[in-house]
PDB file of N, CA and C in Angstrom:
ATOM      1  N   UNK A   1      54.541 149.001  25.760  1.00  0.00           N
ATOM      2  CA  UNK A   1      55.530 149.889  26.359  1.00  0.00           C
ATOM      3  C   UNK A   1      55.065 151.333  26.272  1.00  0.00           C
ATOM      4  N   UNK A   2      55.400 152.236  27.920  1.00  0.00           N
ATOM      5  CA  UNK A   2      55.301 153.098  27.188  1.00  0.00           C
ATOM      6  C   UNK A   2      56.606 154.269  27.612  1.00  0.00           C
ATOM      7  N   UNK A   3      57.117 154.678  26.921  1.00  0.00           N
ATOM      8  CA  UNK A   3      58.113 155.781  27.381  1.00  0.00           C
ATOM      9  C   UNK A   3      57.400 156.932  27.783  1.00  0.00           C
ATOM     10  N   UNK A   4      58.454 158.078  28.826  1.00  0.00           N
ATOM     11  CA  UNK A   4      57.867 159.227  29.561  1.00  0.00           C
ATOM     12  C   UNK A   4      58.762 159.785  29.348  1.00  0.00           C
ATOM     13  N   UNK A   5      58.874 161.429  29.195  1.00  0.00           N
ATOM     14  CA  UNK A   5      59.708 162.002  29.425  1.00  0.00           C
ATOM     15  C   UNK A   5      59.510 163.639  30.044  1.00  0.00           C
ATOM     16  N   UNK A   6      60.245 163.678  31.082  1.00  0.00           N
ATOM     17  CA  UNK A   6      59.676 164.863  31.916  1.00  0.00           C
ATOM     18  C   UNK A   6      60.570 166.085  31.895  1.00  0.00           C
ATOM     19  N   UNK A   7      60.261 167.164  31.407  1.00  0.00           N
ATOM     20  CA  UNK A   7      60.785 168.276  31.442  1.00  0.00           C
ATOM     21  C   UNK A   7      59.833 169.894  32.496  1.00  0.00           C
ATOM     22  N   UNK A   8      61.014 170.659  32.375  1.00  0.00           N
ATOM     23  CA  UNK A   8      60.321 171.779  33.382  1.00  0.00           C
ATOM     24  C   UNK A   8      61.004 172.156  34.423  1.00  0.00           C
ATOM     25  N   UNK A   9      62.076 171.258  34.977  1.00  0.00           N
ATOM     26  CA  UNK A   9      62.011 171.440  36.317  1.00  0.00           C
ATOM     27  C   UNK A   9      63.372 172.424  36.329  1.00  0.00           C
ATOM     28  N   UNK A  10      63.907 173.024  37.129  1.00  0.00           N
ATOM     29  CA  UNK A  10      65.008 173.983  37.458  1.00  0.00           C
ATOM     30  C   UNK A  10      65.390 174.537  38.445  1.00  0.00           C
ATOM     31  N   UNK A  11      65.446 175.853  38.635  1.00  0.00           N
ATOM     32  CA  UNK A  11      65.671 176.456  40.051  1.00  0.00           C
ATOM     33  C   UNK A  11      65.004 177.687  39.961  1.00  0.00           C
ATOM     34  N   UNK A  12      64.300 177.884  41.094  1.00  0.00           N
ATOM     35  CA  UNK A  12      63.391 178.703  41.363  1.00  0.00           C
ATOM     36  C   UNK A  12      63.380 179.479  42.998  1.00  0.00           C
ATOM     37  N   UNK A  13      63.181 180.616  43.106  1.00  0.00           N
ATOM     38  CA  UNK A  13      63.231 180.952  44.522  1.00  0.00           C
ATOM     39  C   UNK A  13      61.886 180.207  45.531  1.00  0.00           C
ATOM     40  N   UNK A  14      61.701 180.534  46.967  1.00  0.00           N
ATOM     41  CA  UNK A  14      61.043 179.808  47.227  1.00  0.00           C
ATOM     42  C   UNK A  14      59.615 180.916  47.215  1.00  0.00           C
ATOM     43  N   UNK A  15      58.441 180.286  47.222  1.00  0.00           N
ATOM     44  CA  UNK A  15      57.583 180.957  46.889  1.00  0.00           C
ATOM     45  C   UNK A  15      56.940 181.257  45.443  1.00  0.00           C
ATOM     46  N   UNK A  16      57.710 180.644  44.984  1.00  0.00           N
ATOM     47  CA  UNK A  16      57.468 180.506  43.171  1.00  0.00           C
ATOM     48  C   UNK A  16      56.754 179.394  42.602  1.00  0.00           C
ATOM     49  N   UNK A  17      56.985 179.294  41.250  1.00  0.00           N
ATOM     50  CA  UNK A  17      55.803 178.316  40.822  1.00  0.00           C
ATOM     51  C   UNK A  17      56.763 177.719  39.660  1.00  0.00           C
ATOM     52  N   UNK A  18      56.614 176.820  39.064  1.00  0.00           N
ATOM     53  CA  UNK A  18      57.059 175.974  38.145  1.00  0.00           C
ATOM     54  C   UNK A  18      56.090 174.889  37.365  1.00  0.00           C
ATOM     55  N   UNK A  19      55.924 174.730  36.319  1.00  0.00           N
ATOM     56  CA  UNK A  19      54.710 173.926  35.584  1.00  0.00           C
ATOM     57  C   UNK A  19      56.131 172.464  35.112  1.00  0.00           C
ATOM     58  N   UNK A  20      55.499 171.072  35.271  1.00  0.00           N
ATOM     59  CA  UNK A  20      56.189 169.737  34.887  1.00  0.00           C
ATOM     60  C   UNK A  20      55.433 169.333  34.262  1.00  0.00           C
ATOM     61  N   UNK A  21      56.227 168.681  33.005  1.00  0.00           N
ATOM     62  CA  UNK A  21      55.338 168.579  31.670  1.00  0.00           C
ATOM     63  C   UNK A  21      56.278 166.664  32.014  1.00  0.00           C
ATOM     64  N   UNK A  22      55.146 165.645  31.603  1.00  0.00           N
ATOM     65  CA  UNK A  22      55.429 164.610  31.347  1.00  0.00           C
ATOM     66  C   UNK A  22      54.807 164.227  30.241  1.00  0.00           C
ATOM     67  N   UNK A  23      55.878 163.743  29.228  1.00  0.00           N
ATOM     68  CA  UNK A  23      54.935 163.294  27.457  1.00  0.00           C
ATOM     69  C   UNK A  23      55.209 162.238  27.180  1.00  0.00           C
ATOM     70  N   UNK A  24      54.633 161.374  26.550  1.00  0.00           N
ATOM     71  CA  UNK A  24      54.672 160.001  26.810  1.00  0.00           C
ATOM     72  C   UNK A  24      54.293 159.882  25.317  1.00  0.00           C
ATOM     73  N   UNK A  25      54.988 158.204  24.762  1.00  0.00           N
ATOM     74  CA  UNK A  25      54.818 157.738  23.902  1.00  0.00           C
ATOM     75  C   UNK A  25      54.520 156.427  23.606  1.00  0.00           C
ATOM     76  N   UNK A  26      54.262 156.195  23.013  1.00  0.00           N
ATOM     77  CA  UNK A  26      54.208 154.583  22.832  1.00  0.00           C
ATOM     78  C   UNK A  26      52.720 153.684  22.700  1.00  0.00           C
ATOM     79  N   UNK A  27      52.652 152.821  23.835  1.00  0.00           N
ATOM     80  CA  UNK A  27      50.891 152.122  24.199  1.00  0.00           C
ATOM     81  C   UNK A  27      49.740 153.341  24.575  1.00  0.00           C
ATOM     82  N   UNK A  28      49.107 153.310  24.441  1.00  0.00           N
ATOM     83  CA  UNK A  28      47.745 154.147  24.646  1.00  0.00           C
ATOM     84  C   UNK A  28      48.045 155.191  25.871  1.00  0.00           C
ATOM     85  N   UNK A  29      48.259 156.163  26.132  1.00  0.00           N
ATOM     86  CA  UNK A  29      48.346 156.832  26.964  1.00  0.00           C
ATOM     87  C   UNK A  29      47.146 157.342  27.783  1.00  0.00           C
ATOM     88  N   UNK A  30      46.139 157.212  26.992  1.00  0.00           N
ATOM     89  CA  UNK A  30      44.560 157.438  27.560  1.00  0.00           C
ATOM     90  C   UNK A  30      44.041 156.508  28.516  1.00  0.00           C
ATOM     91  N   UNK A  31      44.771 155.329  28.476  1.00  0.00           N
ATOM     92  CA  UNK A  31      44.675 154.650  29.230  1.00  0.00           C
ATOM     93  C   UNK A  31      45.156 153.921  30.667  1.00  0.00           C
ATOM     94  N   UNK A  32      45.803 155.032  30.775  1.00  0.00           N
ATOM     95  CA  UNK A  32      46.814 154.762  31.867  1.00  0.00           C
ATOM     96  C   UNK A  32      46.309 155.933  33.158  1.00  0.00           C
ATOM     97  N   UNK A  33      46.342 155.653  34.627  1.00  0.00           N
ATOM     98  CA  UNK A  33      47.018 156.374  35.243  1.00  0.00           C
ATOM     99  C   UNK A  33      48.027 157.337  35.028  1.00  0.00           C
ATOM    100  N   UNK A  34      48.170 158.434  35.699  1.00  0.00           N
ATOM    101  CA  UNK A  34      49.558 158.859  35.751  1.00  0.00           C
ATOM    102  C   UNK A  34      49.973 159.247  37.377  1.00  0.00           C
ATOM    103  N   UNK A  35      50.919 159.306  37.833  1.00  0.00           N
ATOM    104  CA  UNK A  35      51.355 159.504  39.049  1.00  0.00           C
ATOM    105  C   UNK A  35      52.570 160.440  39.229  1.00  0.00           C
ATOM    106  N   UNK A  36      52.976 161.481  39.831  1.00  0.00           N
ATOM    107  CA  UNK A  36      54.098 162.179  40.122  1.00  0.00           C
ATOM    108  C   UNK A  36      54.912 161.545  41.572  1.00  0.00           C
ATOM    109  N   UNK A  37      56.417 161.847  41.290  1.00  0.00           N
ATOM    110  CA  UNK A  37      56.730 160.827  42.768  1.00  0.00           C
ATOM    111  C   UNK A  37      58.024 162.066  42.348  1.00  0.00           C
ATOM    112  N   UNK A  38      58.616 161.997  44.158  1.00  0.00           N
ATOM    113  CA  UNK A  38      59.787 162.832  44.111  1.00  0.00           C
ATOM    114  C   UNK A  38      60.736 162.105  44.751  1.00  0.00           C
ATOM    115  N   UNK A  39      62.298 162.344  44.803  1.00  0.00           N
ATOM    116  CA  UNK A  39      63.094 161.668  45.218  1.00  0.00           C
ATOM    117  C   UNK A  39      63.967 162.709  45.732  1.00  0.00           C
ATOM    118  N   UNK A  40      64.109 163.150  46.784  1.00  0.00           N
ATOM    119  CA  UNK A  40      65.325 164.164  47.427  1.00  0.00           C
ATOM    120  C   UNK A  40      66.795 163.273  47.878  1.00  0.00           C
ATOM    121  N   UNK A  41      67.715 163.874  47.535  1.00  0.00           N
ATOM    122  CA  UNK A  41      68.747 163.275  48.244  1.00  0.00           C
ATOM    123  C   UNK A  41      68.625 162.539  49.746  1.00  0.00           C
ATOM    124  N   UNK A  42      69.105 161.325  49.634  1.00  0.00           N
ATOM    125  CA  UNK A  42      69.103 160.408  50.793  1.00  0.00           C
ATOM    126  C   UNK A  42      67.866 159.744  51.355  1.00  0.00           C
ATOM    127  N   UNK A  43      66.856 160.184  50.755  1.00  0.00           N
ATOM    128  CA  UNK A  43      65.341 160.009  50.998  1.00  0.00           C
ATOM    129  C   UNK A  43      64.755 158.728  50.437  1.00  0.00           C
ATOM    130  N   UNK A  44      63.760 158.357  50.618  1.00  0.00           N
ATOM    131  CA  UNK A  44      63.301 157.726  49.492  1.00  0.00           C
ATOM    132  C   UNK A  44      62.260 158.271  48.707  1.00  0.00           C
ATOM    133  N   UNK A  45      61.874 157.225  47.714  1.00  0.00           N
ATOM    134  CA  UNK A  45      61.187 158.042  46.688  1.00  0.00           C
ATOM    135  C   UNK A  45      59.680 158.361  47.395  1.00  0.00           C
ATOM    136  N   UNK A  46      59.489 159.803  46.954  1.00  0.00           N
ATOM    137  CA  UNK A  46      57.688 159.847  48.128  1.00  0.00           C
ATOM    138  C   UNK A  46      56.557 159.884  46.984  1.00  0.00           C
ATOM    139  N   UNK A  47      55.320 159.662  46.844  1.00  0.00           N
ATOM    140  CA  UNK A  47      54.424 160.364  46.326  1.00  0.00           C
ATOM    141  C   UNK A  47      54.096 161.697  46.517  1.00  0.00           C
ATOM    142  N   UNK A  48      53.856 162.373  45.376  1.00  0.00           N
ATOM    143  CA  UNK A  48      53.521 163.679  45.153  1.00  0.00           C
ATOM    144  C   UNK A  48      51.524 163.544  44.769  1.00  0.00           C
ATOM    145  N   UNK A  49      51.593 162.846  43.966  1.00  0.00           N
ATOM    146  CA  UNK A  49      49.965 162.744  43.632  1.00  0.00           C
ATOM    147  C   UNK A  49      49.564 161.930  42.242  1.00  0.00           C
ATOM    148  N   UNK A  50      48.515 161.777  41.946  1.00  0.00           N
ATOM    149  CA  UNK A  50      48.320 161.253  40.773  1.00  0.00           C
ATOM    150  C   UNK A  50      46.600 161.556  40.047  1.00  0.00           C
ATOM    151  N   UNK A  51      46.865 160.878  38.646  1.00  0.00           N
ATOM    152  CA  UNK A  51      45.535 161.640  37.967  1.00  0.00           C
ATOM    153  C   UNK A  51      45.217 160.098  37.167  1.00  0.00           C
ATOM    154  N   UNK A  52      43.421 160.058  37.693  1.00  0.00           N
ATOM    155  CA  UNK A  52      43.191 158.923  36.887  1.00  0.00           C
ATOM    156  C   UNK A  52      43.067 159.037  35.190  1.00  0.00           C
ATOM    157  N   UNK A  53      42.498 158.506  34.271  1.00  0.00           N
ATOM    158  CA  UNK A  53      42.901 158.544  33.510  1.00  0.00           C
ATOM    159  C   UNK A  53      42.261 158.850  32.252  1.00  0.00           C
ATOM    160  N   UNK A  54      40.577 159.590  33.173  1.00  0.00           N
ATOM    161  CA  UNK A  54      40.111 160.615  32.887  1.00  0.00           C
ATOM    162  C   UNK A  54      40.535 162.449  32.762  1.00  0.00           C
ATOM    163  N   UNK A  55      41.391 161.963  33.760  1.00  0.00           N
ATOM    164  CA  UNK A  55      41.371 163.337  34.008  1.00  0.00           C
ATOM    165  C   UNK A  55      40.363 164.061  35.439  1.00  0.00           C
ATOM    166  N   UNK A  56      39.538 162.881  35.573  1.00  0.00           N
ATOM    167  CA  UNK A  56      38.535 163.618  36.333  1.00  0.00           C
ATOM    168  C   UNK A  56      38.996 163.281  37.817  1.00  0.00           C
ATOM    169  N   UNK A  57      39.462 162.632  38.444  1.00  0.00           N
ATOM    170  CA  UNK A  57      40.016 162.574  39.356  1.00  0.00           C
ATOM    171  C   UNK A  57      41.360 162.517  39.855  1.00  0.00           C
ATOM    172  N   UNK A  58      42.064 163.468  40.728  1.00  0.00           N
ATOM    173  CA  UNK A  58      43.724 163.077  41.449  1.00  0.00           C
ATOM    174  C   UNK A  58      43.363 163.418  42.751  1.00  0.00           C
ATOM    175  N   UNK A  59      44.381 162.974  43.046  1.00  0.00           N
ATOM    176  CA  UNK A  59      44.972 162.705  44.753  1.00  0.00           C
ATOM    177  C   UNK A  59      46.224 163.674  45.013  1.00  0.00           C
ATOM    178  N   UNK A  60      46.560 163.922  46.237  1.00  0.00           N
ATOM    179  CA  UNK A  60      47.774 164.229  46.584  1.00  0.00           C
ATOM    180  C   UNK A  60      48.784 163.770  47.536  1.00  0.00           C
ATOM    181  N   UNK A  61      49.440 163.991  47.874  1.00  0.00           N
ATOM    182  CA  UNK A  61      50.470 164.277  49.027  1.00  0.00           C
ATOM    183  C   UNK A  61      49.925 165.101  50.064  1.00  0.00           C
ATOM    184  N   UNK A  62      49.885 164.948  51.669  1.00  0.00           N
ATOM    185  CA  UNK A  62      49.553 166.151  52.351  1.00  0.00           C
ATOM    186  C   UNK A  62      50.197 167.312  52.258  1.00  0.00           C
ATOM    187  N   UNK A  63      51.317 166.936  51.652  1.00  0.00           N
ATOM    188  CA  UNK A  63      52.557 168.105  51.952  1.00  0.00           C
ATOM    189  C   UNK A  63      52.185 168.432  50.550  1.00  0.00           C
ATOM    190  N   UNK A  64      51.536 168.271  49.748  1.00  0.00           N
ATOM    191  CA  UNK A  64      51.741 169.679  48.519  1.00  0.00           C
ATOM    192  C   UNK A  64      50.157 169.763  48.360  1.00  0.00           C
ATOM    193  N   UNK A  65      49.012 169.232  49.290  1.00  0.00           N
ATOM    194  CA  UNK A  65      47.860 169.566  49.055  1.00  0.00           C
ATOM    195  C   UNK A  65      47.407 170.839  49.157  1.00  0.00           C
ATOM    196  N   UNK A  66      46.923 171.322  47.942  1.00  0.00           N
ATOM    197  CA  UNK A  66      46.630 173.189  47.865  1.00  0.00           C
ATOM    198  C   UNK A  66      47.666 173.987  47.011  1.00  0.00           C
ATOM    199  N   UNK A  67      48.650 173.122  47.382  1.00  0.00           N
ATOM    200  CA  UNK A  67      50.148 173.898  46.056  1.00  0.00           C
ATOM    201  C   UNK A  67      50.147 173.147  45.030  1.00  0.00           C
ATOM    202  N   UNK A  68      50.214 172.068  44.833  1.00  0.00           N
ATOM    203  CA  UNK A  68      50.365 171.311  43.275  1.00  0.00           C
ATOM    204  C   UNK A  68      49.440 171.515  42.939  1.00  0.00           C
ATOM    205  N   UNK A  69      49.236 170.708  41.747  1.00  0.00           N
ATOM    206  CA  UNK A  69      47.785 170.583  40.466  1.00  0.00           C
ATOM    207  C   UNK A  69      48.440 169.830  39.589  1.00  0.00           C
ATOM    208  N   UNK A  70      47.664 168.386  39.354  1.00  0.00           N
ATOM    209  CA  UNK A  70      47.947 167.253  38.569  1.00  0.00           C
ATOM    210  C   UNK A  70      46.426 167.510  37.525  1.00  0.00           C
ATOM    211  N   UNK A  71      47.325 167.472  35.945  1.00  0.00           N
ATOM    212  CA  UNK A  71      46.235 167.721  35.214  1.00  0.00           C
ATOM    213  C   UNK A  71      46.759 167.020  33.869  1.00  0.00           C
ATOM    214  N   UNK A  72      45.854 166.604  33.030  1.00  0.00           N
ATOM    215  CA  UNK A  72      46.076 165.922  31.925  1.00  0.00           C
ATOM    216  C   UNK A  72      45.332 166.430  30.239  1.00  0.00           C
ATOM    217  N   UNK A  73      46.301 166.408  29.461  1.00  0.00           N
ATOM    218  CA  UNK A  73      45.604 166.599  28.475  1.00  0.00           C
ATOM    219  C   UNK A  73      45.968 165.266  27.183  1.00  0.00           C
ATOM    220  N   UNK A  74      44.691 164.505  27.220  1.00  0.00           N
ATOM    221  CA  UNK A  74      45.274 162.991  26.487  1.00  0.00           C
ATOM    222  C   UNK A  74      45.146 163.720  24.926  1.00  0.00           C
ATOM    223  N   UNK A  75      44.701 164.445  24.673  1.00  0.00           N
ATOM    224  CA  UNK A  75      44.781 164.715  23.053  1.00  0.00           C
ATOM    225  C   UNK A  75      46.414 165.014  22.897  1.00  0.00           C
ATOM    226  N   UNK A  76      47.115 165.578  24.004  1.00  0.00           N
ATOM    227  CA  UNK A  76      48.723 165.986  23.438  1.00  0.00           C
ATOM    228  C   UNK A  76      49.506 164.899  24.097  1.00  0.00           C
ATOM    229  N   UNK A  77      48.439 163.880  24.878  1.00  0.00           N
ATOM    230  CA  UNK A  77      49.789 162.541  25.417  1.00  0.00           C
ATOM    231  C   UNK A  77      50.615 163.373  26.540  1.00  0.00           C
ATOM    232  N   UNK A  78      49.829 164.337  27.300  1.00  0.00           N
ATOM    233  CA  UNK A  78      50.769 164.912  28.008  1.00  0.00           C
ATOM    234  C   UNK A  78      50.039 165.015  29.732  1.00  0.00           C
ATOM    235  N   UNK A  79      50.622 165.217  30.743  1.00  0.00           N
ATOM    236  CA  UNK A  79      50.354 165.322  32.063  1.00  0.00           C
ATOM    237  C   UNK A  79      51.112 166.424  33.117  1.00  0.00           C
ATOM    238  N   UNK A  80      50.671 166.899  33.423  1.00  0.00           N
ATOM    239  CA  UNK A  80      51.332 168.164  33.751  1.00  0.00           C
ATOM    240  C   UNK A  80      50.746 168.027  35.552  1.00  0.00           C
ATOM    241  N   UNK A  81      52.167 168.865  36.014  1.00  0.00           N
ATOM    242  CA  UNK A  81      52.025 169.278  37.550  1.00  0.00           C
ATOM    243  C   UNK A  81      52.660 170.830  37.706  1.00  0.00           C
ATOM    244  N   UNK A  82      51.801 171.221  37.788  1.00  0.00           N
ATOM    245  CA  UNK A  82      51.613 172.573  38.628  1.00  0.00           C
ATOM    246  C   UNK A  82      52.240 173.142  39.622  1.00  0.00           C
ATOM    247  N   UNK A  83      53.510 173.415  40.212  1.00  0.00           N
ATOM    248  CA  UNK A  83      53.227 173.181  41.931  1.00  0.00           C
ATOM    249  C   UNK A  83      53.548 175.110  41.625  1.00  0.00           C
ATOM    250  N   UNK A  84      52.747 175.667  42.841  1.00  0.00           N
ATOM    251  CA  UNK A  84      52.745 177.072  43.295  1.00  0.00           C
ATOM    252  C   UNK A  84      53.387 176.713  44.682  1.00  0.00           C
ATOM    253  N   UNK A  85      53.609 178.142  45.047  1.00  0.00           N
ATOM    254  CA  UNK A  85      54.389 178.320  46.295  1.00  0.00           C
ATOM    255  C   UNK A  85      55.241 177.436  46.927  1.00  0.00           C
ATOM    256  N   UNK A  86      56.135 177.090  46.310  1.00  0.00           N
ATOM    257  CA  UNK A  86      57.507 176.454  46.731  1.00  0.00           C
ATOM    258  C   UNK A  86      57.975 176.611  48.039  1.00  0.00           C
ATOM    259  N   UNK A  87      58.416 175.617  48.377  1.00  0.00           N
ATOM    260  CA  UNK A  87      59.350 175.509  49.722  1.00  0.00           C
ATOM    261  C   UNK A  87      60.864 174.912  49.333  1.00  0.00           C
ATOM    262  N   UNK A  88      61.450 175.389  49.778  1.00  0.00           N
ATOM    263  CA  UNK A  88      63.075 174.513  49.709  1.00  0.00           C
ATOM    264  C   UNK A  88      62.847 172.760  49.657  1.00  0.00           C
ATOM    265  N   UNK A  89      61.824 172.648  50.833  1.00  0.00           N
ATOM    266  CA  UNK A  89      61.850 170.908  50.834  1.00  0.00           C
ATOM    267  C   UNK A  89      61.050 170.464  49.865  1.00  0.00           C
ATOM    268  N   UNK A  90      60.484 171.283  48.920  1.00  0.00           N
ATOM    269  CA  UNK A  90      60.592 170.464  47.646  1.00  0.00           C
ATOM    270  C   UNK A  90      61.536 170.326  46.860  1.00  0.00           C
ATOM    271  N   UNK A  91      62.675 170.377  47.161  1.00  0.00           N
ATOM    272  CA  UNK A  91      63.941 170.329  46.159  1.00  0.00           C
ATOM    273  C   UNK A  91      63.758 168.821  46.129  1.00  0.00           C
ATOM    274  N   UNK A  92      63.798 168.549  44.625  1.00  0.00           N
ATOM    275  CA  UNK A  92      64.106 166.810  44.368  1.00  0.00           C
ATOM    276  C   UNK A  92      63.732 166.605  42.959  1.00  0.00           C
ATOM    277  N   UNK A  93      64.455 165.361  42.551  1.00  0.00           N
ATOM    278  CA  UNK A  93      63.925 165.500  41.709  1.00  0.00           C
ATOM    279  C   UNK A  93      62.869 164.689  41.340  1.00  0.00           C
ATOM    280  N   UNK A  94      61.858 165.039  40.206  1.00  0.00           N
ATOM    281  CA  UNK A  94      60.433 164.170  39.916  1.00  0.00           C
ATOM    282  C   UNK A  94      60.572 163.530  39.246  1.00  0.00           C
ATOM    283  N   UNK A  95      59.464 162.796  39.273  1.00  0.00           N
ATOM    284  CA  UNK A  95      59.187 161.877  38.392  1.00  0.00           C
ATOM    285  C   UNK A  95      57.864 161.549  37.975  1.00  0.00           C
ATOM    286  N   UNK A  96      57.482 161.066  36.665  1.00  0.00           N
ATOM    287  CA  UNK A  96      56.138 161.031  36.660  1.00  0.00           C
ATOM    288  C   UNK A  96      56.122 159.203  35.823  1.00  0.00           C
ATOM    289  N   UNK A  97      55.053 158.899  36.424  1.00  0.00           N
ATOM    290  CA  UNK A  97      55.033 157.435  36.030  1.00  0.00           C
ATOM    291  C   UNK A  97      53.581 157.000  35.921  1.00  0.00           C
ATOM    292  N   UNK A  98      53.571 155.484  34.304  1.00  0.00           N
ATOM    293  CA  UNK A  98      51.777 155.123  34.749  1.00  0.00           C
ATOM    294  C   UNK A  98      51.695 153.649  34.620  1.00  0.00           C
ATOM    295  N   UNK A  99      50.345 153.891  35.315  1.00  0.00           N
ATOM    296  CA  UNK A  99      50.400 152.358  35.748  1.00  0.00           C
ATOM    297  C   UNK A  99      48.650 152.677  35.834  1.00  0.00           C
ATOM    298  N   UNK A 100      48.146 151.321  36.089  1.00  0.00           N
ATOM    299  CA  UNK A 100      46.496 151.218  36.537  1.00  0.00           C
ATOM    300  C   UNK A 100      46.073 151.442  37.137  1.00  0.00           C
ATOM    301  N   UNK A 101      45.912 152.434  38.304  1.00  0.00           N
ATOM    302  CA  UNK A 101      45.635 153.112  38.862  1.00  0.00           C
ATOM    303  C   UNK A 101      45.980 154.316  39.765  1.00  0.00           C
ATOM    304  N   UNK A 102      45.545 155.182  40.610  1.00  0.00           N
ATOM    305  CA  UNK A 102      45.823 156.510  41.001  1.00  0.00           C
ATOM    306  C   UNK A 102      47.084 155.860  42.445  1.00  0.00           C
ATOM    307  N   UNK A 103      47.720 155.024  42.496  1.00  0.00           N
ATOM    308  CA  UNK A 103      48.618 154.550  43.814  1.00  0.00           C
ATOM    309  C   UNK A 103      49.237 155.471  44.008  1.00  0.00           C
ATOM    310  N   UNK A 104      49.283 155.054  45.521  1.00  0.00           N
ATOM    311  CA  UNK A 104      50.245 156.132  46.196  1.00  0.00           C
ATOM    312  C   UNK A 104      51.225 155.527  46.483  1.00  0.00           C
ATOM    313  N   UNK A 105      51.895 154.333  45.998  1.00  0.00           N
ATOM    314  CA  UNK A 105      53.094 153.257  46.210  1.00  0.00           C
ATOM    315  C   UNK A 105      53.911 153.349  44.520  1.00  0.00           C
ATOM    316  N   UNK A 106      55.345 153.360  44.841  1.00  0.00           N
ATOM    317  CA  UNK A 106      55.741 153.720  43.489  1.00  0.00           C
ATOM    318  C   UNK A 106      55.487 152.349  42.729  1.00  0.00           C
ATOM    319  N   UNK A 107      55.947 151.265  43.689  1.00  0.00           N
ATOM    320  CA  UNK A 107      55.722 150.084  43.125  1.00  0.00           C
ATOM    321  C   UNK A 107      54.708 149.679  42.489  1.00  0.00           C
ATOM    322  N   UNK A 108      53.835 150.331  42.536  1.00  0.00           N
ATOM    323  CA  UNK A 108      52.570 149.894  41.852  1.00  0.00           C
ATOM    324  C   UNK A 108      52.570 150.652  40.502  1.00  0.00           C
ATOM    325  N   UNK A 109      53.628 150.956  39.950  1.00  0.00           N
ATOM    326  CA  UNK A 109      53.201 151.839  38.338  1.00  0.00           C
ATOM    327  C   UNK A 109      54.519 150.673  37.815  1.00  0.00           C
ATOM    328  N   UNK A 110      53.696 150.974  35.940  1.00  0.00           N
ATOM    329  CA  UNK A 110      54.616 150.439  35.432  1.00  0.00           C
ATOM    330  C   UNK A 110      55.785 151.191  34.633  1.00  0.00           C
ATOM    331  N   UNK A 111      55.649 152.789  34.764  1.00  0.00           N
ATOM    332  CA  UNK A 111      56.843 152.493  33.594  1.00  0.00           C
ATOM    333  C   UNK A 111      56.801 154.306  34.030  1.00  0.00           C
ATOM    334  N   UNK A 112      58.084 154.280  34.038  1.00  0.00           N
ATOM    335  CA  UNK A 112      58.718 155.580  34.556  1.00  0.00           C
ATOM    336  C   UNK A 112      59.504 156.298  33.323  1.00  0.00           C
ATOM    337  N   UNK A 113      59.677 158.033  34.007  1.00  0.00           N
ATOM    338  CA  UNK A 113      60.523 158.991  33.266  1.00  0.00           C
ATOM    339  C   UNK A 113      61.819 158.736  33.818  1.00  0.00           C
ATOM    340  N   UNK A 114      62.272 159.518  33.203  1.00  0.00           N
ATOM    341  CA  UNK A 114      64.034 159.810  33.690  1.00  0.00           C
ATOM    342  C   UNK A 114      64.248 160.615  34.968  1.00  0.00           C
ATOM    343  N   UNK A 115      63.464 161.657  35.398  1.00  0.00           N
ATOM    344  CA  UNK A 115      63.322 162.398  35.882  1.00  0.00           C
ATOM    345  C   UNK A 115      64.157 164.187  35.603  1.00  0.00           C
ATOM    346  N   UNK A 116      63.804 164.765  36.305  1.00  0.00           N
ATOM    347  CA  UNK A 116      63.644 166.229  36.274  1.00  0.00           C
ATOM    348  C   UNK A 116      63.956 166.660  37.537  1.00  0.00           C
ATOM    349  N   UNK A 117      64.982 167.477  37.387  1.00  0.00           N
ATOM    350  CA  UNK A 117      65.724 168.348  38.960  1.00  0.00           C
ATOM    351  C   UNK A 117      64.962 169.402  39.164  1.00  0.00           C
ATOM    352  N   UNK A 118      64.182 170.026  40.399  1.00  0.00           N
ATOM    353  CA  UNK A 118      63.327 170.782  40.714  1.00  0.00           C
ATOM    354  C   UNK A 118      64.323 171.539  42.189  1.00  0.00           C
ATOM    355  N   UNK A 119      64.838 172.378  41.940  1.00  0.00           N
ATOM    356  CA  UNK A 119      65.445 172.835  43.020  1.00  0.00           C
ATOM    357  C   UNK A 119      65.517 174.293  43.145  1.00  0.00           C
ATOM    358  N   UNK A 120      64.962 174.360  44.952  1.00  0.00           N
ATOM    359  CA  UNK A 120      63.794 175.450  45.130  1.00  0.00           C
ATOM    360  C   UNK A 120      64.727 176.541  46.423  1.00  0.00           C
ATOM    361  N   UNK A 121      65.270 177.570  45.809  1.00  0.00           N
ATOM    362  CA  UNK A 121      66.446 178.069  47.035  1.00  0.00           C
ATOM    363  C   UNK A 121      65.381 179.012  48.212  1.00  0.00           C
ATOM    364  N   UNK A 122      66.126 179.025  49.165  1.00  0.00           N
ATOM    365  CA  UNK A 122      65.467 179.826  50.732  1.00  0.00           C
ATOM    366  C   UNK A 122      65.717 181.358  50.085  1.00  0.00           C
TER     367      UNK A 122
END
């Protein structure tokens, strides 16, 4: 098992920046994927991006490629997203989840945060 728990997120004007901290406990965390996913009202849940489990490789979303930054530090069990220059339609809230590899399908991770409200005013 492993638990997540994601903090950071709030309200921010648009054009701003906000850092998401996901910390995890439990089974090996070095060993996992990690993945960010967002969920806006009425939507479904989208990918944001993910980080293998080096560290040395992530992916994104087209829509936050150049504004986020998925980064990991396994000595603190922690995974962090970055996002600069905000838009309103990132209002949602995140989530960060891991599983075996970098997917861009939520279904494919095993074990999720609670999530974190990220809401970004015009």
């Amino acid at each position: 098992q492993v638990q997540l728990v994601e903090s950071g997120g709030g309200l921010v004007q648009a054009g701003g920046s906000l850092r998401l901290s996901c910390a995890a406990s439990g089974r090996t965390f070095s060993s996992y994927a990690m993945g960010w996913f967002r969920q806006a009202p009425g939507k479904e849940r989208e990918f944001v991006g993910a980080i293998n489990w080096t560290g040395g490789t992530a992916s994104y979303a087209d829509s936050v490629k150049g504004r986020f930054t998925i980064s990991r530090d396994n000595a603190k069990n922690t995974v962090y997203l970055q996002m600069n220059s905000l838009k309103p339609e990132d209002t949602a809230v995140y989530y960060c989840a891991a599983g075996s590899g970098t997917y861009n399908k939520w279904n494919a991770y095993d074990y999720w945060g609670q999530g974190t409200q990220v809401t970004v005013s015009s």
